[in-house]
Protein backbone atom coordinates (compact mmCIF):
# COMPACT_ATOMS: atom_id res chain seq x y z
CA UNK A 1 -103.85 -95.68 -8.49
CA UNK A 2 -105.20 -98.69 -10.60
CA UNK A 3 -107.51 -100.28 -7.96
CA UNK A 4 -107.64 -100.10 -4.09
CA UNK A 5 -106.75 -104.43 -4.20
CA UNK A 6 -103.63 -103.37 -5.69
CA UNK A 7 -102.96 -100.13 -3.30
CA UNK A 8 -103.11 -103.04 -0.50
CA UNK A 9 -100.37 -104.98 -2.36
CA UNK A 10 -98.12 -102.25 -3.01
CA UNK A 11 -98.55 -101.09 0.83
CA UNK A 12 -97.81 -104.73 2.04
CA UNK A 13 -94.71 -105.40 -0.02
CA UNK A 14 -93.19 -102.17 0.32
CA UNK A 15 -93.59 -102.38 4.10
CA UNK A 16 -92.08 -105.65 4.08
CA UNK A 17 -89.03 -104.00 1.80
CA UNK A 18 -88.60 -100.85 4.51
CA UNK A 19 -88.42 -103.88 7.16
CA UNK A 20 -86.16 -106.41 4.85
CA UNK A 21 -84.01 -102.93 4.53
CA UNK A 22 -83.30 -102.17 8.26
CA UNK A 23 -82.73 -105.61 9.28
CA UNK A 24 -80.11 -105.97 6.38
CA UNK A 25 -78.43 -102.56 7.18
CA UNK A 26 -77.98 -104.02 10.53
CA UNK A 27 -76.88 -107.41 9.70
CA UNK A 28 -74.31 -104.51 7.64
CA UNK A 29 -73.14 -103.11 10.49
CA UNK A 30 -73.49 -105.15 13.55
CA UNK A 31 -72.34 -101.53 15.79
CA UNK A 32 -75.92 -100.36 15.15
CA UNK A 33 -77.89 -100.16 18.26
CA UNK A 34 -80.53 -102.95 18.55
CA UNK A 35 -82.98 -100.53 19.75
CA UNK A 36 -83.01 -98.09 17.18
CA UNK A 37 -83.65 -101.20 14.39
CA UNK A 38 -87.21 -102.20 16.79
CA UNK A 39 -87.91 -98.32 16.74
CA UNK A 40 -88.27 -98.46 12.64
CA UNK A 41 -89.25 -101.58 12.69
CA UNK A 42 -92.08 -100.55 15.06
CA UNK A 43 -92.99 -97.33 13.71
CA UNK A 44 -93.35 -99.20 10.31
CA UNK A 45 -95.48 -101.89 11.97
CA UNK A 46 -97.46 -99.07 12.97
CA UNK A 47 -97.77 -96.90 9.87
CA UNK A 48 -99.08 -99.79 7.95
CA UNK A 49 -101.69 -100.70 10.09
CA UNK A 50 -102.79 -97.26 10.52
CA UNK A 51 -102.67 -97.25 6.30
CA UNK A 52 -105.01 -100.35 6.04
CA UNK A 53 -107.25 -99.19 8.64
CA UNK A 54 -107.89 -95.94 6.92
CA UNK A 55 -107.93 -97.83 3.03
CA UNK A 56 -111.08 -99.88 4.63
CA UNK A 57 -112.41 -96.37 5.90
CA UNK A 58 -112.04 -95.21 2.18
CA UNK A 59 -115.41 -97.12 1.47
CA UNK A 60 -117.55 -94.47 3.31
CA UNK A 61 -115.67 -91.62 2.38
CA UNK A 62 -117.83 -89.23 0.39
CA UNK A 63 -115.16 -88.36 -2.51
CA UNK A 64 -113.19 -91.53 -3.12
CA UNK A 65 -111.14 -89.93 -5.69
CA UNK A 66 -109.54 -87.61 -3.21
CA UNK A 67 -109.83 -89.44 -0.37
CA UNK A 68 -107.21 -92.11 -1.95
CA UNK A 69 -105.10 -89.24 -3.19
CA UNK A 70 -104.69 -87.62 -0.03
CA UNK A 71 -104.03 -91.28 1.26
CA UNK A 72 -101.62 -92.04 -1.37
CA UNK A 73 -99.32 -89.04 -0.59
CA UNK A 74 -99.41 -90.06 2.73
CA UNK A 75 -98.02 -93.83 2.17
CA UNK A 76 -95.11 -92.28 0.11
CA UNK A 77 -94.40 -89.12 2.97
CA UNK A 78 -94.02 -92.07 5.56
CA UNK A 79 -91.93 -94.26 3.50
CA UNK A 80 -89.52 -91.94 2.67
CA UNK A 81 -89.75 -90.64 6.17
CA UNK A 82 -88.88 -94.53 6.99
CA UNK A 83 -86.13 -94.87 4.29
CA UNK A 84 -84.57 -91.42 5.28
CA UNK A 85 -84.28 -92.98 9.02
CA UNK A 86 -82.71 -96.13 7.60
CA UNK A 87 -79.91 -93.93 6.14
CA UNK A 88 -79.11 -92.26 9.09
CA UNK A 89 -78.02 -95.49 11.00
């Protein structure tokens, strides 16, 4: 990870991209329950504000190094937790 500015970045857009994905999937295939696209949609809401909430906790953590590692696997588990959802509609 080059810099924590650009971890934010790379967070926000993808986010947006998981949400752009799901809302074109359904405009796909208009059968797809309305509910289930606000439940991603939601959960991804969530799981990026829990992600910059715990980037601005990164400041106090004792080892930065592997305090951002840990956090980086994290942001890609949920994402492809996300995208794996998407599928499945």
């Amino acid at each position: 990870m080059a810099s924590i500015k650009d971890f934010k970045k790379e967070i926000n857009y993808i986010f947006g991209e998981v949400i752009d994905e799901v809302l074109f999937k359904k405009t796909l295939k208009p059968e797809i329950a309305d509910a289930k696209v606000e439940e991603i949609i939601d959960e991804a809401v969530a799981a990026y504000e829990d992600l910059k909430d715990k980037i601005n906790q990164g400041k106090k953590a004792e080892d930065k190094k592997a305090f951002y590692k840990e956090l980086n696997k994290e942001y890609e588990e949920t994402v492809n937790a996300l995208l794996d959802k998407i599928k499945a509609l």
